[in-house]
N, C-alpha and C. Protein backbone atom coordinates (compact mmCIF):
# COMPACT_ATOMS: atom_id res chain seq x y z
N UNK A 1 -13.33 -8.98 -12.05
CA UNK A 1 -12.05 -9.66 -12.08
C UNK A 1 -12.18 -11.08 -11.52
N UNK A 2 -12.90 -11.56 -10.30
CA UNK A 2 -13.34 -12.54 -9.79
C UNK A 2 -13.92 -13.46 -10.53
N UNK A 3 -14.48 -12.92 -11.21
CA UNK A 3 -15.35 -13.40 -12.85
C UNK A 3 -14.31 -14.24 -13.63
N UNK A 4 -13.43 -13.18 -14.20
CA UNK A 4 -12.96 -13.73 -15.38
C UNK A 4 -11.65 -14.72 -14.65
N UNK A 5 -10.92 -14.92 -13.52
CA UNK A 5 -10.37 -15.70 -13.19
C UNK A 5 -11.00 -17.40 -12.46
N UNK A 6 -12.39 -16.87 -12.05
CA UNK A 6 -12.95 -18.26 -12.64
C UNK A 6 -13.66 -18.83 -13.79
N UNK A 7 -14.04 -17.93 -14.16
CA UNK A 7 -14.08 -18.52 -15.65
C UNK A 7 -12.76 -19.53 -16.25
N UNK A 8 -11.42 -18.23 -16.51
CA UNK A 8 -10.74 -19.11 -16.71
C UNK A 8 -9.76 -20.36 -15.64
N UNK A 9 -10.30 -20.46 -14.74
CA UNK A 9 -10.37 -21.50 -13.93
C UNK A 9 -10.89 -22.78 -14.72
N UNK A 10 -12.22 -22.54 -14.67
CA UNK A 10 -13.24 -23.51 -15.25
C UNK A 10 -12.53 -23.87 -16.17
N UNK A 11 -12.13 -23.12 -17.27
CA UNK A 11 -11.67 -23.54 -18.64
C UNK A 11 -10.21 -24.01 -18.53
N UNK A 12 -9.73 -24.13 -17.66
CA UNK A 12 -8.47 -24.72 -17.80
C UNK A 12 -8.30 -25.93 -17.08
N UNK A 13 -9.54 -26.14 -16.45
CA UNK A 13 -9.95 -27.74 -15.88
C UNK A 13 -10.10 -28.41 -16.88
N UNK A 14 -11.23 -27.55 -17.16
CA UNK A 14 -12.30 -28.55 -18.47
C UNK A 14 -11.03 -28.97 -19.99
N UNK A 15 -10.01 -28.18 -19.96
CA UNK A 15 -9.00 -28.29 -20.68
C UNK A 15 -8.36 -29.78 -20.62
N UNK A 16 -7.97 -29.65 -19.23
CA UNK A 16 -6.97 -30.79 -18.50
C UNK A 16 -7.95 -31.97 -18.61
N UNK A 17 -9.22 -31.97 -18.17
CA UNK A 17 -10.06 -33.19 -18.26
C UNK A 17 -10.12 -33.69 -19.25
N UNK A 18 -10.26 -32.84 -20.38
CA UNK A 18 -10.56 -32.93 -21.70
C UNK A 18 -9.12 -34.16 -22.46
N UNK A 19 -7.70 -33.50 -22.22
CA UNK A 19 -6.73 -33.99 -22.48
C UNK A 19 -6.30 -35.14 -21.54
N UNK A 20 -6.94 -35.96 -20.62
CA UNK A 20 -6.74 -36.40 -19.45
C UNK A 20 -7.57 -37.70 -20.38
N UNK A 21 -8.93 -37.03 -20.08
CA UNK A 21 -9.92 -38.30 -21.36
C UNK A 21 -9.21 -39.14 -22.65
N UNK A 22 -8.89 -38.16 -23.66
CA UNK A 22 -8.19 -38.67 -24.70
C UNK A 22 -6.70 -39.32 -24.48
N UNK A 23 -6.28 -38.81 -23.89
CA UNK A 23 -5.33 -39.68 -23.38
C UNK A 23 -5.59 -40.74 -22.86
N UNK A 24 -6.47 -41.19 -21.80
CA UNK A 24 -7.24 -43.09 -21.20
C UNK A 24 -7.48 -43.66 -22.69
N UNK A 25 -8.33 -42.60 -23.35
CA UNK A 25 -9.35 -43.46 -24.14
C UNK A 25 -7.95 -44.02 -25.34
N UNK A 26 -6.93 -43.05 -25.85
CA UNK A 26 -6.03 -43.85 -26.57
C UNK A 26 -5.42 -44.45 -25.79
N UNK A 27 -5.14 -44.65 -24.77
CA UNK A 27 -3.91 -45.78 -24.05
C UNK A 27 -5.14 -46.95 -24.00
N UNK A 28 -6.24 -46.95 -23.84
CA UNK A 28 -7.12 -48.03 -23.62
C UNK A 28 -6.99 -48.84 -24.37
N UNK A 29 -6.95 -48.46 -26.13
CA UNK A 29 -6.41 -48.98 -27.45
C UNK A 29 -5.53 -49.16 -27.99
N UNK A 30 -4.77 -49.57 -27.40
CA UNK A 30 -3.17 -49.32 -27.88
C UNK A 30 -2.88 -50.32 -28.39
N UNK A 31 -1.57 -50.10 -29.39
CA UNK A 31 -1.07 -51.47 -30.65
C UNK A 31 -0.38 -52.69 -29.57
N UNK A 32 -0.05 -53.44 -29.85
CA UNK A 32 0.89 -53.90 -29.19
C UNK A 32 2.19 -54.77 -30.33
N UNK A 33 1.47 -54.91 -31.41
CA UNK A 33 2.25 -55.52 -32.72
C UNK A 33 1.97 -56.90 -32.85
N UNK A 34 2.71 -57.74 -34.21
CA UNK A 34 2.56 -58.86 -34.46
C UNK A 34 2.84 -59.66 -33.17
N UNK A 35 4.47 -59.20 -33.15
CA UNK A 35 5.27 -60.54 -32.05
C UNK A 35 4.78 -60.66 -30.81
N UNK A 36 3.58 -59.61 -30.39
CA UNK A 36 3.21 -60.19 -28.98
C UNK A 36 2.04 -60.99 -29.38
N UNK A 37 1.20 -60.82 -30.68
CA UNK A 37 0.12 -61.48 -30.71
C UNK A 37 0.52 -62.93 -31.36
N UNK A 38 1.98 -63.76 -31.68
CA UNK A 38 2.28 -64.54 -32.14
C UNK A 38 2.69 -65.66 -30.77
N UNK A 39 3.12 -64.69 -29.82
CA UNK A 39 3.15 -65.19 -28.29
C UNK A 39 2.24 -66.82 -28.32
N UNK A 40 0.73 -66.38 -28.51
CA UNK A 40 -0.03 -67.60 -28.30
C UNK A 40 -0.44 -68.21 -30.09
N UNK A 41 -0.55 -67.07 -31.16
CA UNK A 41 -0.98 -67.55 -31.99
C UNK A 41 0.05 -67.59 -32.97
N UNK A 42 0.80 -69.17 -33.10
CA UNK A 42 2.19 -69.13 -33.84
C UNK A 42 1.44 -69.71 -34.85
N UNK A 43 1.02 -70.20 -35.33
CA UNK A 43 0.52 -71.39 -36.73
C UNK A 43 -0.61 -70.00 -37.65
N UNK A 44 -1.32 -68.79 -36.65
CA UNK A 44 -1.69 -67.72 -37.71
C UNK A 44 -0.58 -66.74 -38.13
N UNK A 45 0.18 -66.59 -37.33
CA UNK A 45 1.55 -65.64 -37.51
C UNK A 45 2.13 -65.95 -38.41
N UNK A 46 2.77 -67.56 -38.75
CA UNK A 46 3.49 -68.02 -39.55
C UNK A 46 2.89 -67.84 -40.78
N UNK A 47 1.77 -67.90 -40.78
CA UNK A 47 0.49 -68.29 -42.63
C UNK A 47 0.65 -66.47 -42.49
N UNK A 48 0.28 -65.66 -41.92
CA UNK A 48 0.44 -64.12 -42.32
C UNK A 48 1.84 -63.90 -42.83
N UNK A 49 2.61 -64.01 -41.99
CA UNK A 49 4.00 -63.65 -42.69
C UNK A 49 4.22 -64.33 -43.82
N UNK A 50 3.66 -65.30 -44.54
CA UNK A 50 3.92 -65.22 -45.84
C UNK A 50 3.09 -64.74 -46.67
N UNK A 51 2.41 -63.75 -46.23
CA UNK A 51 1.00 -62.91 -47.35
C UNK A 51 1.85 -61.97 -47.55
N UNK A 52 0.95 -60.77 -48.38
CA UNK A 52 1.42 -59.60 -48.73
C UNK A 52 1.20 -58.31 -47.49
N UNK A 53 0.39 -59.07 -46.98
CA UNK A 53 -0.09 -58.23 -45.96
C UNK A 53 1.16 -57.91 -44.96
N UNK A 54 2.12 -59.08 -44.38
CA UNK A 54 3.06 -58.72 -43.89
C UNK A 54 4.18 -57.84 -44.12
N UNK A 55 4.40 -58.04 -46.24
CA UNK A 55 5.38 -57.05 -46.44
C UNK A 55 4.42 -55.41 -47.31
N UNK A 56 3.27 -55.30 -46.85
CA UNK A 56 2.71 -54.16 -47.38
C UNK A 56 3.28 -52.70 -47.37
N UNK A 57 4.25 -52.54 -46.79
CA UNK A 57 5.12 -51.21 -46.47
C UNK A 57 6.20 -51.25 -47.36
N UNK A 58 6.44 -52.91 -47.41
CA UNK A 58 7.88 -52.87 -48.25
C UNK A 58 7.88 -52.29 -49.53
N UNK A 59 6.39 -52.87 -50.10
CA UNK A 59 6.70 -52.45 -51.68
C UNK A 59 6.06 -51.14 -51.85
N UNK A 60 6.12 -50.02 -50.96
CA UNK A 60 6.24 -48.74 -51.58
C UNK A 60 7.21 -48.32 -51.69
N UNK A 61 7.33 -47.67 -52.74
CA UNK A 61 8.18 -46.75 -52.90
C UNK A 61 9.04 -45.60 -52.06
N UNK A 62 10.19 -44.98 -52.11
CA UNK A 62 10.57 -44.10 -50.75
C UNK A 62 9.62 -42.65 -50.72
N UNK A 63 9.29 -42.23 -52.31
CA UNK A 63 8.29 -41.68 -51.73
C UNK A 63 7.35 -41.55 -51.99
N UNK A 64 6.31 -43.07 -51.83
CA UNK A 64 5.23 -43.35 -51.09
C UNK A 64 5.18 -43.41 -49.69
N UNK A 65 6.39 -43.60 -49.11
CA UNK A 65 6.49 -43.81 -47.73
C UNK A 65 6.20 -42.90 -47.21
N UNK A 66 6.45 -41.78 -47.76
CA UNK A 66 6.16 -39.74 -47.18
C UNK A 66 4.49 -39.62 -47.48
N UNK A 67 3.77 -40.87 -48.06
CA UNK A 67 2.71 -40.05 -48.35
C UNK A 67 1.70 -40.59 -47.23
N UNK A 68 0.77 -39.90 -46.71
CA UNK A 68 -0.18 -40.35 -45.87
C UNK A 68 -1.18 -41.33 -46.39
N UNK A 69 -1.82 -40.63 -47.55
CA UNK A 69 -2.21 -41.86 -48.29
C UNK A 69 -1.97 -43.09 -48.44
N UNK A 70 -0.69 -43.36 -48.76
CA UNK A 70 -0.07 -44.66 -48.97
C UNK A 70 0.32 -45.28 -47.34
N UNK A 71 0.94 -44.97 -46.93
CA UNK A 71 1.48 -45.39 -45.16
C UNK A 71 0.30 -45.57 -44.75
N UNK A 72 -1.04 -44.96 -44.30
CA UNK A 72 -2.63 -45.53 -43.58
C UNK A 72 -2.93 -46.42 -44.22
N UNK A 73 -2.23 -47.22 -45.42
CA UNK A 73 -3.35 -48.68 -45.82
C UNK A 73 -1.83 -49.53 -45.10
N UNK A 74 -0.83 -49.18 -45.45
CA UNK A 74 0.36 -50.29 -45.43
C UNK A 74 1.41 -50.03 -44.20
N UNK A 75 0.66 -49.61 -42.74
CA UNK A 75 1.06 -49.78 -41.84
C UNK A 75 -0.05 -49.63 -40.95
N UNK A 76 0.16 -50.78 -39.60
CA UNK A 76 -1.16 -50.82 -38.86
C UNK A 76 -1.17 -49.32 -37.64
N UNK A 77 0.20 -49.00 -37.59
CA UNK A 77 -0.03 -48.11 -36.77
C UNK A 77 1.24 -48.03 -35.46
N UNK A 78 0.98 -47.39 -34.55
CA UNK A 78 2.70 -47.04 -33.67
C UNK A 78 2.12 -47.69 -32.52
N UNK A 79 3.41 -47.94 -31.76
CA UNK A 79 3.30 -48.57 -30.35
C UNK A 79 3.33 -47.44 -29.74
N UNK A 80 3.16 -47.16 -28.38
CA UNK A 80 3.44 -46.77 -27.52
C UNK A 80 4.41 -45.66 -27.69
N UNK A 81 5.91 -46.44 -27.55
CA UNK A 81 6.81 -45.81 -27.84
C UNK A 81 6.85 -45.23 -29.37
N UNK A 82 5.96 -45.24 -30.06
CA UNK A 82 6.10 -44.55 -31.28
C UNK A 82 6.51 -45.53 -32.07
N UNK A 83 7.19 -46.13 -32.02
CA UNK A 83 7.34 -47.71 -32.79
C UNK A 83 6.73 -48.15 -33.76
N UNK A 84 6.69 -47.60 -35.44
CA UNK A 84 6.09 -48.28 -36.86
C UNK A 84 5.87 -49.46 -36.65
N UNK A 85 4.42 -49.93 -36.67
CA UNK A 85 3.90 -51.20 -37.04
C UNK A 85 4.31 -51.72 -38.37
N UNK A 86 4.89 -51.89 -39.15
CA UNK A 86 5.04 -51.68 -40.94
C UNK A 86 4.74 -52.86 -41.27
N UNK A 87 3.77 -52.75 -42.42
CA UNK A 87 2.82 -53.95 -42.64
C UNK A 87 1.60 -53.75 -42.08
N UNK A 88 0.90 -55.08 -43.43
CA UNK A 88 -0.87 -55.01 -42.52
C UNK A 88 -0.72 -56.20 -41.49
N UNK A 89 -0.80 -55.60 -40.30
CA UNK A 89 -0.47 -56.64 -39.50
C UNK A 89 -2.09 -57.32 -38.40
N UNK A 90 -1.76 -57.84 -37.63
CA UNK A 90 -3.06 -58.52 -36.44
C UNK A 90 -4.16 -57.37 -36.67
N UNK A 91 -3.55 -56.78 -35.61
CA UNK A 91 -4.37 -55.24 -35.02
C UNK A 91 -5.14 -54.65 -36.17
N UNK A 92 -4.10 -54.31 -37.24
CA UNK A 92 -4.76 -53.52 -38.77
C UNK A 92 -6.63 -54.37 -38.72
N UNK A 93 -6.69 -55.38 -39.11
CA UNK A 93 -7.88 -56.06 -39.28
C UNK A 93 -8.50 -56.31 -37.62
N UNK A 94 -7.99 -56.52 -36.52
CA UNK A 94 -8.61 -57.16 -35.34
C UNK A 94 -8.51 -56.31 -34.10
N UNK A 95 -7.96 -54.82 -34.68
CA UNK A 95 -8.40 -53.43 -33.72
C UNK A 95 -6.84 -53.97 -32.82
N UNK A 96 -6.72 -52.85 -32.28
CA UNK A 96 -5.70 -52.46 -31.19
C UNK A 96 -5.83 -53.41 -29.91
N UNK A 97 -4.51 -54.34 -29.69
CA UNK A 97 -4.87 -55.63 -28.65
C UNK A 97 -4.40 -55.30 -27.25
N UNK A 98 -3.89 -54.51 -26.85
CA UNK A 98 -3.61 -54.03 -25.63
C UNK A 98 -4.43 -54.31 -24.67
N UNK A 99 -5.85 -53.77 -24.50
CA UNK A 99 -6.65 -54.84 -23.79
C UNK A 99 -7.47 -56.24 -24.02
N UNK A 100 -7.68 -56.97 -24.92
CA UNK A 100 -8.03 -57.64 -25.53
C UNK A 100 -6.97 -59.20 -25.19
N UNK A 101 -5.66 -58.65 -25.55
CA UNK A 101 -4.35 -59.86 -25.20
C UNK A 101 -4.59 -60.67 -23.82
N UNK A 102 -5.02 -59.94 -22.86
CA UNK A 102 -4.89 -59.99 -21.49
C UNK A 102 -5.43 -61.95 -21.36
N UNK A 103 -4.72 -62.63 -20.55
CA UNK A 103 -4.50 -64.39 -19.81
C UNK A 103 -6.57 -63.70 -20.13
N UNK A 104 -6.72 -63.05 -19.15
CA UNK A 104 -8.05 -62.99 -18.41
C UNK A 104 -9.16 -63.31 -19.79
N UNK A 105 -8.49 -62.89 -20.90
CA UNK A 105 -10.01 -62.22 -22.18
C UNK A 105 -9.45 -63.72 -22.73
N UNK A 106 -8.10 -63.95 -22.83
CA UNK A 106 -7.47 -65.22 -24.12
C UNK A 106 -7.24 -66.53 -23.94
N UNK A 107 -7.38 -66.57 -22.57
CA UNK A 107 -6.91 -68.31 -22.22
C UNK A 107 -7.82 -68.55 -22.77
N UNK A 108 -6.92 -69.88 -23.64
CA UNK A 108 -7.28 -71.13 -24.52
C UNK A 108 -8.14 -71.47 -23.80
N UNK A 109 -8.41 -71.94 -22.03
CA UNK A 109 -9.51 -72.24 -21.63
C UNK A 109 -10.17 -72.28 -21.01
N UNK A 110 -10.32 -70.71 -20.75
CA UNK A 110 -11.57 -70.16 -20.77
C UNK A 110 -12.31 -69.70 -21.53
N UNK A 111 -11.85 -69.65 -23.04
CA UNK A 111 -12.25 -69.72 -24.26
C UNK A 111 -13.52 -70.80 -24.28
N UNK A 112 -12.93 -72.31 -24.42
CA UNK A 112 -13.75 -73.60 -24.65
C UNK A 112 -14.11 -73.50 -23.17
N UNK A 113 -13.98 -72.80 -21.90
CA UNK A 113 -15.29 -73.36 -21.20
C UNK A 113 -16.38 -72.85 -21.11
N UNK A 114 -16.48 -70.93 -21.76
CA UNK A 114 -17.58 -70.44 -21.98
C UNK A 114 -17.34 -69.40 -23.42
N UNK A 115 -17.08 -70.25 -24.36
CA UNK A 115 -16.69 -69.03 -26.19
C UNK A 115 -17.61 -67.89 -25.87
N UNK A 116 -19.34 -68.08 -26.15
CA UNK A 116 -19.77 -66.78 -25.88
C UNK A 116 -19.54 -65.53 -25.48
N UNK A 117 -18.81 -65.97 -23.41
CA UNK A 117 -19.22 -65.23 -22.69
C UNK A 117 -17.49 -64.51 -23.50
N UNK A 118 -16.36 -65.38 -23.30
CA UNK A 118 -15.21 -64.74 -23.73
C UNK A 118 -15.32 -63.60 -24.68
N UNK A 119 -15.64 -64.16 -26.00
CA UNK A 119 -16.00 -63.28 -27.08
C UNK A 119 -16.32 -62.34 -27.12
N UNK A 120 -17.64 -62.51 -26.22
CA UNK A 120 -18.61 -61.16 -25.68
C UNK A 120 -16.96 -59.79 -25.40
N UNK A 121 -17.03 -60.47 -23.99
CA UNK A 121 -15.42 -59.61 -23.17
C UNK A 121 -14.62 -59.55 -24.07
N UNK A 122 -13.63 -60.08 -25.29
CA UNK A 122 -12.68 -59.67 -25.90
C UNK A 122 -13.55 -58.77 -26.89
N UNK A 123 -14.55 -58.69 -27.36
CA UNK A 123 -15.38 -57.88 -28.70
C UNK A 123 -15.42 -56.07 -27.63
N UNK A 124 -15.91 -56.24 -26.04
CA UNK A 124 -15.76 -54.64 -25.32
C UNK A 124 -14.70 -54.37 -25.02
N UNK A 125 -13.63 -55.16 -25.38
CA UNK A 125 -12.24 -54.68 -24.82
C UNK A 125 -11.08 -54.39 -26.22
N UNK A 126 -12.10 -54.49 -27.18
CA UNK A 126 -11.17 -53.86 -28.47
C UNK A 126 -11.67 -54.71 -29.88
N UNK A 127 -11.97 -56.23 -29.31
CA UNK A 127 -11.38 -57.22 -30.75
C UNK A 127 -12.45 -56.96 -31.63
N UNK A 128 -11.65 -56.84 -33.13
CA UNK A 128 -12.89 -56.93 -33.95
C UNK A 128 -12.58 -57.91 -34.76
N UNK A 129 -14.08 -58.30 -35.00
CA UNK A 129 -13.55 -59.67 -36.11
C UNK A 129 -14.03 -59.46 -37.70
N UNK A 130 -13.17 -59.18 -38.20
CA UNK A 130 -13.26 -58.45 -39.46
C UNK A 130 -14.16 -59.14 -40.33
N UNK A 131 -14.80 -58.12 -41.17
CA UNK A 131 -15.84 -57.97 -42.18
C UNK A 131 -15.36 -57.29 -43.50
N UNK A 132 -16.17 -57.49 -44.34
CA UNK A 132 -15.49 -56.54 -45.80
C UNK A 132 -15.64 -55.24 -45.43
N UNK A 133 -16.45 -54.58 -44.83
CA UNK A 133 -16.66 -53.15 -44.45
C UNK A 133 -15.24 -52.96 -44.05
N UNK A 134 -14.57 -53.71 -43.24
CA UNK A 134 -12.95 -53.56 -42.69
C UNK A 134 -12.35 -53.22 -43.82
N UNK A 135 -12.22 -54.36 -44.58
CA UNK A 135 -11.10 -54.24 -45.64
C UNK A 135 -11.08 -53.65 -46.68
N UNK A 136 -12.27 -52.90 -47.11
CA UNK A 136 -12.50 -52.09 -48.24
C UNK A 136 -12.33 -50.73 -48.03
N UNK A 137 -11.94 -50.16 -46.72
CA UNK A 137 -11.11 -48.79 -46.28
C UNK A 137 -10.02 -49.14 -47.11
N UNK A 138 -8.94 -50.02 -47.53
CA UNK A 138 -8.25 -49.64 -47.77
C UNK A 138 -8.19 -50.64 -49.55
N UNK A 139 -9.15 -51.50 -49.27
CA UNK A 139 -8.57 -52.45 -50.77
C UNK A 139 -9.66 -51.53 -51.50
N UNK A 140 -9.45 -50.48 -52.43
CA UNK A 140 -10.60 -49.66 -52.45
C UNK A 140 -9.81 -48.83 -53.81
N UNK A 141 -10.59 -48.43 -54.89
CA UNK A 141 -9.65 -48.19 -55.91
C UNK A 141 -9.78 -46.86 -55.83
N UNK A 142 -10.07 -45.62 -55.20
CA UNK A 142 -10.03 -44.36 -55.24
C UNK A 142 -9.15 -44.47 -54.57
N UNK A 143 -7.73 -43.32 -55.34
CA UNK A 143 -6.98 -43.18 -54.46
C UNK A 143 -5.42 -43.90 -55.12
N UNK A 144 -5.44 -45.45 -55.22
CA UNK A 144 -4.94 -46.40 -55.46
C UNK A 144 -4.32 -46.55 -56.87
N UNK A 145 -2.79 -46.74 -56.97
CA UNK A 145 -2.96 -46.61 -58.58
C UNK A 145 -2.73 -47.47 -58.82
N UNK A 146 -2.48 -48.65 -57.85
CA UNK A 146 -1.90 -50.13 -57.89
C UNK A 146 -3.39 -50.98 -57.47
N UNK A 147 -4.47 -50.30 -57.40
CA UNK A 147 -5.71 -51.35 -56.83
C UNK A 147 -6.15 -52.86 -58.37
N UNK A 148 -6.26 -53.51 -57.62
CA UNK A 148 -6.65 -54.86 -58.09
C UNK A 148 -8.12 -55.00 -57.52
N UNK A 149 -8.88 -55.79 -57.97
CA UNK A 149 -10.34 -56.35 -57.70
C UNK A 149 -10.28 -57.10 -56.39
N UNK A 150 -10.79 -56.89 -55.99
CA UNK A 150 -11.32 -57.04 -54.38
C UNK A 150 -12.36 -58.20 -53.87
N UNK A 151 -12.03 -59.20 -53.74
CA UNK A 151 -13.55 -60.04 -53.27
C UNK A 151 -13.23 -60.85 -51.87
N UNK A 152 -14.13 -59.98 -50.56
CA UNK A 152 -13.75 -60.67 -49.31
C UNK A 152 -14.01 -62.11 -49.27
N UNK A 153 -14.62 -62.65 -50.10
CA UNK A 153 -15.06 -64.31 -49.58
C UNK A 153 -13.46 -64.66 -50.19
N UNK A 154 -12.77 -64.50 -51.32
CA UNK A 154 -11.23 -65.11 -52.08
C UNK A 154 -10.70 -64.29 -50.98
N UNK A 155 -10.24 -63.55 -50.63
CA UNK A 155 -9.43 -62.72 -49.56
C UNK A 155 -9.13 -63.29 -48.36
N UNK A 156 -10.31 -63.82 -48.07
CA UNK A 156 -10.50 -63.89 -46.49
C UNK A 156 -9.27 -65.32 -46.16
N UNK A 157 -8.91 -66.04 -47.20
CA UNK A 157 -8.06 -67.51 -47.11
C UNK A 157 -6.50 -67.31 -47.22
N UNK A 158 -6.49 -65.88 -48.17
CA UNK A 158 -4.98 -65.44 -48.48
C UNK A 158 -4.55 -64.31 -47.48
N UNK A 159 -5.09 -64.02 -46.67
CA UNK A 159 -5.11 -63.54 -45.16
C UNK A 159 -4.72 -64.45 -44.47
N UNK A 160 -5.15 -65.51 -44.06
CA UNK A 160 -5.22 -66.51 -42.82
C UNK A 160 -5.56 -67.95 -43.61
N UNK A 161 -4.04 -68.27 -44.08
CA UNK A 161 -4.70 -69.86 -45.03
C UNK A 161 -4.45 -71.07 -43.67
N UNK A 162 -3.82 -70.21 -42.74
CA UNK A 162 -4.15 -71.44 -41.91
C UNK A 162 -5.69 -72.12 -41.17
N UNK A 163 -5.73 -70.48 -40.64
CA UNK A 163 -7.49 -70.41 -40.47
C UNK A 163 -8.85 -70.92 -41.87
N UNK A 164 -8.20 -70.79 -42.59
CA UNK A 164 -8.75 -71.44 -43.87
C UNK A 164 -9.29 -72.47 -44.08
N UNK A 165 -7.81 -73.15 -43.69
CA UNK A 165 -7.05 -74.84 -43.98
C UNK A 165 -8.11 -75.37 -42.67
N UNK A 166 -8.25 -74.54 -41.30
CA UNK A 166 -9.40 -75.37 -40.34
C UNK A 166 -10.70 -74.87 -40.72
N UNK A 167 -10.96 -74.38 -41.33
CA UNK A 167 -12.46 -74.11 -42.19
C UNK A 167 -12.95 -73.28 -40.95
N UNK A 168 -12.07 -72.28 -40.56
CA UNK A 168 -12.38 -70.95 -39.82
C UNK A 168 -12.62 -69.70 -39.98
C-alpha cells in the first residue's frame, strides 16, 4: 500500500511539473498583436494594413471561418485573454513578441550601438526573421482552393513595401 501511494505520489508531481512546464514555455511565447507592435513600428504597420495579409480572415467565408484549415493560414493566433488575432499579422511571420518587444531587446539604440549583439538577444527571445520555408506553410496549394503561385523574392515587397521602398 506504501508502494502504490507513492508511486502515485510521484505521478502526480511529475503531472503538475509536467503542466507547470507547458504552461512557462507557452506564456514565454505569447502573441501580443499588431497594435502593440505598431507602438514603435508605425511606417511598417501602416504599408501592412494595406496588404491582404491584414484583411486575410475577412475574405473567408462564414463557413470557412469554422474550418481549421482555413482559420491556421488567416489568423496569427490568440492573446492571452483568448483574443483572435484575425489576419496575417507581425507575429504570424516574426513568431510570438511577448518577449522579444521588451525597451531591453528593441531600443532603437541599442539596436545601432551593437545590431549583432541585439539581434543575437531578440532571435533567443522569440524573433524570427522570415524565410520562404515560413511562408509556404501556408501559401501552399494542397489544401487551398483559392491558392495562386507563390514566389518569396515578388512577395517579400507586397508584405512590407515600406521595408522594400528602404531596400530592407
Amino acid at each position: 500500500m506504501r508502494k502504490l501511494v507513492l508511486i502515485l505520489t510521484v505521478m502526480a508531481f511529475a503531472v503538475v511539473a509536467i503542466a507547470a512546464f507547458v504552461s512557462a514555455e507557452e506564456a514565454t511565447h505569447a502573441y501580443v498583436g499588431a497594435k502593440k507592435c505598431k507602438t514603435c513600428h508605425k511606417a511598417q504597420f501602416a504599408s501592412w494594413s494595406e496588404t491582404g495579409h491584414a484583411t486575410a480572415f475577412d475574405v473567408l467565408s462564414d463557413e470557412e471561418k469554422t474550418k481549421e484549415e482555413c482559420v491556421g493560414c488567416h489568423i496569427t493566433g490568440k492573446l492571452a485573454d483568448e483574443t483572435v488575432l484575425e489576419g496575417v499579422q507581425c507575429e504570424a511571420c516574426h513568431g510570438p513578441g511577448k518577449d522579444y518587444k521588451s525597451p531591453k531587446i528593441m531600443s532603437k539604440k541599442k539596436w545601432a550601438a551593437d545590431p549583432d549583439a541585439h539581434k543575437k538577444m531578440a532571435i533567443e527571445a522569440g524573433l524570427v526573421y522570415p524565410i520562404e520555408e515560413n511562408c509556404v506553410k501556408c501559401h501552399t496549394k494542397e489544401g487551398n482552393a483559392n491558392f495562386k503561385e507563390f514566389n518569396f523574392e515578388e512577395a517579400k515587397g507586397k508584405v512590407h513595401p515600406v521595408m522594400a521602398e528602404e531596400g530592407k
